[in-house]
Protein backbone atom coordinates (compact mmCIF):
# COMPACT_ATOMS: atom_id res chain seq x y z
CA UNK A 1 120.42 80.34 67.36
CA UNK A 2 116.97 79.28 68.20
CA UNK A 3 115.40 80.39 71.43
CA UNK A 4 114.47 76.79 72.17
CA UNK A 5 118.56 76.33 71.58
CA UNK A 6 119.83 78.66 73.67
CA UNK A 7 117.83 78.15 76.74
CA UNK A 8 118.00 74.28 76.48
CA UNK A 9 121.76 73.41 75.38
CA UNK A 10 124.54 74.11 78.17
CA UNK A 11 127.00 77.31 77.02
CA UNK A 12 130.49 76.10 75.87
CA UNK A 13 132.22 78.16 78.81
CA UNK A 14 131.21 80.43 81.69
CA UNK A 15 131.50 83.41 80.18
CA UNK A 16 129.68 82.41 76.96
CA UNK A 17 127.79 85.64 75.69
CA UNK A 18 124.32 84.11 73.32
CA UNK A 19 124.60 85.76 69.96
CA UNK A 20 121.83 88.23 68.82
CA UNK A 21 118.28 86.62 68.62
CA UNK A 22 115.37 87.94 66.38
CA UNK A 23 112.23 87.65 68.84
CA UNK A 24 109.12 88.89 69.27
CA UNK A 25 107.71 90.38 72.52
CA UNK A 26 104.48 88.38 72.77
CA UNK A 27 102.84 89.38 75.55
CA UNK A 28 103.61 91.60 78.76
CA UNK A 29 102.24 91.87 82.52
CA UNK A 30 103.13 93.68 85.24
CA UNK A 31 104.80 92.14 87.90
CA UNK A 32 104.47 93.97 90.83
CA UNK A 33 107.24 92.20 93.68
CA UNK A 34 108.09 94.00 97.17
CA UNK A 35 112.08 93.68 97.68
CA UNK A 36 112.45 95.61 100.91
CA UNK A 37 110.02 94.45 103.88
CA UNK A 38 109.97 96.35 107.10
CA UNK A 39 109.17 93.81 110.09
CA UNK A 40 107.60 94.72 113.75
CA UNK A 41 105.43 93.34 116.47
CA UNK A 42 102.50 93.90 114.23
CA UNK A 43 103.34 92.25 111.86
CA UNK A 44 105.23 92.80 107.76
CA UNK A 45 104.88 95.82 105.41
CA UNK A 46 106.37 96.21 102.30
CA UNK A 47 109.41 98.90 102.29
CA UNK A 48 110.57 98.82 98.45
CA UNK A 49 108.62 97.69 95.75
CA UNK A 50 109.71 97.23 91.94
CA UNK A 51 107.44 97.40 88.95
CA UNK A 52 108.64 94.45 87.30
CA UNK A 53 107.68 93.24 83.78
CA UNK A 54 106.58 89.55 82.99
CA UNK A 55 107.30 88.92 79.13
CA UNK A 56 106.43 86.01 77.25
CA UNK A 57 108.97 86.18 73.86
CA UNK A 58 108.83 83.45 71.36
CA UNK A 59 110.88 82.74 67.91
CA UNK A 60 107.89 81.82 65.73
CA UNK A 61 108.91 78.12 66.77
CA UNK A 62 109.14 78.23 70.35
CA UNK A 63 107.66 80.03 73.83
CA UNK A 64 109.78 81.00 77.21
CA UNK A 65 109.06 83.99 79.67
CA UNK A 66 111.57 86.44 81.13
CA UNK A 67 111.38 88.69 84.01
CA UNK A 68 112.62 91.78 82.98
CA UNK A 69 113.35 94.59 85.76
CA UNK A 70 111.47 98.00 85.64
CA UNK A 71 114.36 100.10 84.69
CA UNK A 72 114.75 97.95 81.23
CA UNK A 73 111.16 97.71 80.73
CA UNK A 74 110.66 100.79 78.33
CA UNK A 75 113.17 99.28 76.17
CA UNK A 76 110.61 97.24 74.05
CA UNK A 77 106.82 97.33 73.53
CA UNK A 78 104.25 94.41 73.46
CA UNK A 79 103.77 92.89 69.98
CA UNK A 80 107.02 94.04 68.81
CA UNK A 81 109.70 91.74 67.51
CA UNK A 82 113.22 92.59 68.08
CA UNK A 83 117.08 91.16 67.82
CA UNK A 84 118.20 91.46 70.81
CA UNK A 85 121.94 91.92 71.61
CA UNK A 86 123.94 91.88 74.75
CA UNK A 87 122.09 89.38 76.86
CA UNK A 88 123.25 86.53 78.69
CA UNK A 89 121.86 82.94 80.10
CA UNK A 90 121.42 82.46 84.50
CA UNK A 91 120.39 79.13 85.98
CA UNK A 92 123.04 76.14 86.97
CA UNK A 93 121.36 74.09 84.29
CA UNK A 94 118.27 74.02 81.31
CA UNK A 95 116.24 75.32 80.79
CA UNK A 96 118.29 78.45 81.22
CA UNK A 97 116.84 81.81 81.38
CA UNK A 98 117.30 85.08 79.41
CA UNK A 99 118.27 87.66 81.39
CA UNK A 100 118.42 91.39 80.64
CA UNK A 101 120.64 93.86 81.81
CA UNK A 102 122.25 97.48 80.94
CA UNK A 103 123.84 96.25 78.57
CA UNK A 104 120.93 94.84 76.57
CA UNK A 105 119.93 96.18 73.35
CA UNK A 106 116.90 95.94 71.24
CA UNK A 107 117.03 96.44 67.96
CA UNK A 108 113.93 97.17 65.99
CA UNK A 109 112.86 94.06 63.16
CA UNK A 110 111.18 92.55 60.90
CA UNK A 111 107.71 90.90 62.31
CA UNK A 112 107.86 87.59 63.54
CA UNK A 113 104.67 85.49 62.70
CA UNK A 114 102.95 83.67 65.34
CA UNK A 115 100.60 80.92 65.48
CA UNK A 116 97.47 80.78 67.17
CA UNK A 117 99.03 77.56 69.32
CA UNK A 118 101.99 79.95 70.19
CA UNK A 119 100.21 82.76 71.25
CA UNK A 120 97.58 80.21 73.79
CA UNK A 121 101.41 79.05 74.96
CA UNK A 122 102.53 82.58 75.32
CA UNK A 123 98.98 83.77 77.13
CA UNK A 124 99.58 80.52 79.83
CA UNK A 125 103.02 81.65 80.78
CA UNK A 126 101.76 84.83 81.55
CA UNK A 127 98.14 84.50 82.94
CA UNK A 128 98.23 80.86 83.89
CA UNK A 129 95.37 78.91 84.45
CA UNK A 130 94.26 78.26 87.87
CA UNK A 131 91.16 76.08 88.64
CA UNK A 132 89.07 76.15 91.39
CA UNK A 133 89.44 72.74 93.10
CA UNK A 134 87.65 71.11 95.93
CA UNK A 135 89.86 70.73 98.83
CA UNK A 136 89.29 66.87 98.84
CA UNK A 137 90.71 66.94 95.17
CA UNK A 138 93.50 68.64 95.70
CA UNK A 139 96.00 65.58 96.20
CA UNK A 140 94.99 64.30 92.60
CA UNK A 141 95.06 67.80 90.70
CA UNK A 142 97.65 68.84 87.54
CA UNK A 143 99.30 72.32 87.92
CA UNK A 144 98.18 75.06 89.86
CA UNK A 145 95.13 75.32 91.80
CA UNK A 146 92.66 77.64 93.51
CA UNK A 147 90.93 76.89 96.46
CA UNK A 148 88.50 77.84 99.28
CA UNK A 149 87.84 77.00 102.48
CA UNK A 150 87.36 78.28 106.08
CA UNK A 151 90.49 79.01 108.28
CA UNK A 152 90.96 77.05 110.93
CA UNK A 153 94.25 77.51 111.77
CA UNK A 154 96.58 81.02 111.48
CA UNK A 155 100.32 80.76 112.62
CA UNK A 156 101.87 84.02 113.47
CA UNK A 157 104.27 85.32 110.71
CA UNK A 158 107.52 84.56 110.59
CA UNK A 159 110.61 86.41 109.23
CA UNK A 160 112.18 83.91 106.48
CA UNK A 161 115.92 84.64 105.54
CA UNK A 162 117.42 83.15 102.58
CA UNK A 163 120.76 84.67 101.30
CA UNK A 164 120.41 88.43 101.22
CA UNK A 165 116.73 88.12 100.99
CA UNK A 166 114.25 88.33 103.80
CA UNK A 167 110.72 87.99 103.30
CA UNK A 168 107.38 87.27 105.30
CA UNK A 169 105.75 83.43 105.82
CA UNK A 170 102.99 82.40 107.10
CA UNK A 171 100.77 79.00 107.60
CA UNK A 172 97.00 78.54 107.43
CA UNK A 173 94.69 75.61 107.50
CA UNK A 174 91.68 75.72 105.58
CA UNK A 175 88.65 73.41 105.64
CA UNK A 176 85.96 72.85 103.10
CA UNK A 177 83.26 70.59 104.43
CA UNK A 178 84.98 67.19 105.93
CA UNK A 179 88.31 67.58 104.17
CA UNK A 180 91.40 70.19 106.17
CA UNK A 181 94.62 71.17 104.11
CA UNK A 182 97.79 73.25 105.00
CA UNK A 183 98.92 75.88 103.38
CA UNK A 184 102.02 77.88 103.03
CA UNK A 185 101.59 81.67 102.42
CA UNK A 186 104.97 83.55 101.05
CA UNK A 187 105.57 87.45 100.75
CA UNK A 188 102.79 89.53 99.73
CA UNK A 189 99.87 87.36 100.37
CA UNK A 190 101.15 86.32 103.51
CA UNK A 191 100.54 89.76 105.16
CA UNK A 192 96.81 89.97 104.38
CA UNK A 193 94.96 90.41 107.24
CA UNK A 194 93.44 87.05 108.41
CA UNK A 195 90.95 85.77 110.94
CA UNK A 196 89.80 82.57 112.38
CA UNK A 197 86.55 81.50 110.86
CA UNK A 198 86.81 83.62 107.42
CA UNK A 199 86.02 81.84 103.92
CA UNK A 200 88.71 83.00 101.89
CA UNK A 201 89.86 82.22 98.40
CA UNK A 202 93.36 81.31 97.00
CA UNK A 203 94.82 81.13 93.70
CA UNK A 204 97.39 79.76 92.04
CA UNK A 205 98.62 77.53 94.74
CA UNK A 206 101.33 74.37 94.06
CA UNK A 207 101.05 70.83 95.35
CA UNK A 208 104.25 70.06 97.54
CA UNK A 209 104.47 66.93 100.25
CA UNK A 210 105.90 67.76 102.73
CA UNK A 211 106.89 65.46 106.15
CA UNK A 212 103.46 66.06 107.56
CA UNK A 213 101.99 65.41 104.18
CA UNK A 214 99.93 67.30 101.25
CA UNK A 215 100.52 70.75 101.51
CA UNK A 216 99.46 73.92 99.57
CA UNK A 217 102.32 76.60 98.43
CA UNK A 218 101.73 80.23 96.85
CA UNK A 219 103.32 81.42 93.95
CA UNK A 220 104.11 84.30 92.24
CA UNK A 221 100.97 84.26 90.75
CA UNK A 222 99.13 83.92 93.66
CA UNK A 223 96.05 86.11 95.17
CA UNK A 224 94.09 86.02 98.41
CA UNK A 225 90.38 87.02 98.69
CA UNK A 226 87.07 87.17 101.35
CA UNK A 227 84.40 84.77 100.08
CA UNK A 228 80.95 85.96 100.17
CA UNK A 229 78.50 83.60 101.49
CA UNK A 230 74.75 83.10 102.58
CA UNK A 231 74.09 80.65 105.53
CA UNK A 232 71.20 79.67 107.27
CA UNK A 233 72.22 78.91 111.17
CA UNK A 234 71.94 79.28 114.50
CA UNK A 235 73.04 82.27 116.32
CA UNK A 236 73.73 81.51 120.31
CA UNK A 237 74.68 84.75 121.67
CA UNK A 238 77.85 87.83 121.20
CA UNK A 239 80.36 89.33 122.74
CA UNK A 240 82.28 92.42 122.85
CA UNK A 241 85.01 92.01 119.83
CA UNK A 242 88.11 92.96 121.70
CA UNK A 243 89.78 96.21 119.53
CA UNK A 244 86.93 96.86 117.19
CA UNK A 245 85.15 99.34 118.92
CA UNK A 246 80.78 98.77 117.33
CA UNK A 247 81.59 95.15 116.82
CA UNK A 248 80.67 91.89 118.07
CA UNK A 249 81.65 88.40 118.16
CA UNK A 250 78.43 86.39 116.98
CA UNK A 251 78.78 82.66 118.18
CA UNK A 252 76.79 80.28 115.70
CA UNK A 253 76.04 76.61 116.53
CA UNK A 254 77.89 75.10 114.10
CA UNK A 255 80.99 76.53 116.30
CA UNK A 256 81.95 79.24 114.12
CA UNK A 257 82.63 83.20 115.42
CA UNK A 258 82.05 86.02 112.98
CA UNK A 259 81.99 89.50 113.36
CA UNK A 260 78.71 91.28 113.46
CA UNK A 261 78.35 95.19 113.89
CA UNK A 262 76.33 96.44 117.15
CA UNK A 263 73.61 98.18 114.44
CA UNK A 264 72.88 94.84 112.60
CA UNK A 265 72.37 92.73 115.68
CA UNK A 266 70.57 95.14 118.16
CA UNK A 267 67.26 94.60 116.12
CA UNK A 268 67.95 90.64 116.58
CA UNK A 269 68.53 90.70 120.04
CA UNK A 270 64.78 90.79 121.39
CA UNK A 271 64.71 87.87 119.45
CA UNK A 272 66.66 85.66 120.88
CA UNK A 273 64.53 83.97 123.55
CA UNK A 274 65.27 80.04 123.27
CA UNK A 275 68.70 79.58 121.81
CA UNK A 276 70.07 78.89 118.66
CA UNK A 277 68.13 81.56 117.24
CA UNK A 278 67.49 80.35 113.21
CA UNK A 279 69.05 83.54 111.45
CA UNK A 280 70.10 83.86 107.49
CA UNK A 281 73.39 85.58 107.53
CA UNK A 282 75.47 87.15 104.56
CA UNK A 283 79.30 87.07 104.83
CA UNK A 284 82.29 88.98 103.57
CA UNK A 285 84.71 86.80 104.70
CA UNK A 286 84.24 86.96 108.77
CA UNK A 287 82.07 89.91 108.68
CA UNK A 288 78.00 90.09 108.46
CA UNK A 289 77.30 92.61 106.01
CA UNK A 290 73.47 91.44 106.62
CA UNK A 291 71.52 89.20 108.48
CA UNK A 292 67.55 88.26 108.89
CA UNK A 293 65.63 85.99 110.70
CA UNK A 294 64.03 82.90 109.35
């Protein structure tokens, strides 16, 4: 049977067992994914995590990916083609997907040919392709996206249940020059630490509408980063930053807050007769890692 077959035409019965198929094991990833989280007042850590393997496996005719769990993974090796026996189809309808269990076996074979067009199919199932997107573009954009933007809004994180799985959520608002956009942060990306005012970066988000409209969602593939930036603007004074002992809360005219270490702004200080002061500052997300004055 034909992988695109099997994963596309409804079994005959319930307990329909796919005969052997002659693949090839195109191309591998890790797939790291937390399935115990420990929750508190300060927040979600990850309590169990399994070493999952992302496979892409193709026919010579056709493409599909399979997760396959890290006790099976040493079972094959990338590039290798196989017959497998002893799988079996999930999913309440196509395209089905290939799952792999104990009882699994792969038997050694002849190599399977694949075309350059198969392979670039195989390589975007793994490592698909996210492009960075303007904010204001985001509505009008084709598969996944990556944005930036500053946050402007942090909800707290919430403890999502669904079946026997429980797993961290969280909701930001970013803004890139006029245009704001929602988005919704699950599991592992939703615990990084996050402030009010940092320019962050995130990948492989999905376009969903939602009742309050457009709205941002992470994926599996998705990854969470400080921005570093240069800006010219006007700083208007500090503050103590409350439970970071050497640091400061710089206040900038454009109504942003950053953090600023006691070292980098005592030799500004003197200079800042007739507010805003004109300063150049560098950012790693909401922290000054230098600043000068203009």
């Amino acid at each position: 049977m034909a992988l695109h077959s099997l994963i596309w035409t409804k079994p005959p019965t319930p307990y329909f067992r796919p005969p052997p198929i002659h693949l090839c094991m195109v191309m591998v990833a890790e797939q790291p994914r937390v399935v115990a989280w420990e929750f508190d007042a300060s927040g979600a850590r990850p309590a169990s995590t399994k070493h999952n393997v992302l496979a892409a496996i193709s026919d010579g005719q056709s493409v599909a990916k399979v997760t396959i769990y890290e006790e099976f993974s040493s079972k094959f090796q990338e590039g290798r083609s196989y017959v497998l026996k002893g799988h079996s189809l999930r999913g309440q309808s196509p395209p089905y997907i290939i799952n792999i269990s104990r009882e699994t076996m792969f038997f050694r074979s002849a190599p399977i040919q694949m075309s350059e067009a198969l392979t670039k199919q195989a390589e975007d199932l793994i490592r698909p392709i996210s492009l960075l997107t303007p904010l204001s573009s985001c509505s009008e954009a084709r598969g996944l996206v990556t944005v930036e933007g500053e946050v402007i809004e942090l909800s707290s994180l919430k403890k999502i249940t669904k079946g026997k799985d429980i797993f961290p959520m969280r909701n930001i608002k970013l803004q890139q020059g006029d245009t704001q956009l929602s988005l919704c942060l699950w599991r592992e990306v939703a615990v990084k630490q996050l402030q009010i005012g940092a320019r962050m970066k995130v990948s492989h988000l999905k376009a969903s509408t939602t009742d309050y409209g457009l709205q941002l969602q992470s994926t599996n593939f998705s990854t969470i980063e400080e921005v570093n930036s240069d800006d010219v603007v006007g700083a208007l004074g500090v503050m103590d930053a409350e439970g970071e002992p050497g640091s400061l809360n710089l206040l900038l005219d454009d109504g942003r807050t950053v953090i600023i270490t006691e070292a980098l702004w005592t030799p500004i200080e003197p200079l800042l007769i007739n507010p805003p002061l004109k300063v150049r500052i560098q950012l790693t997300g909401n922290h000054v890692t230098k600043v000068t004055v203009e």
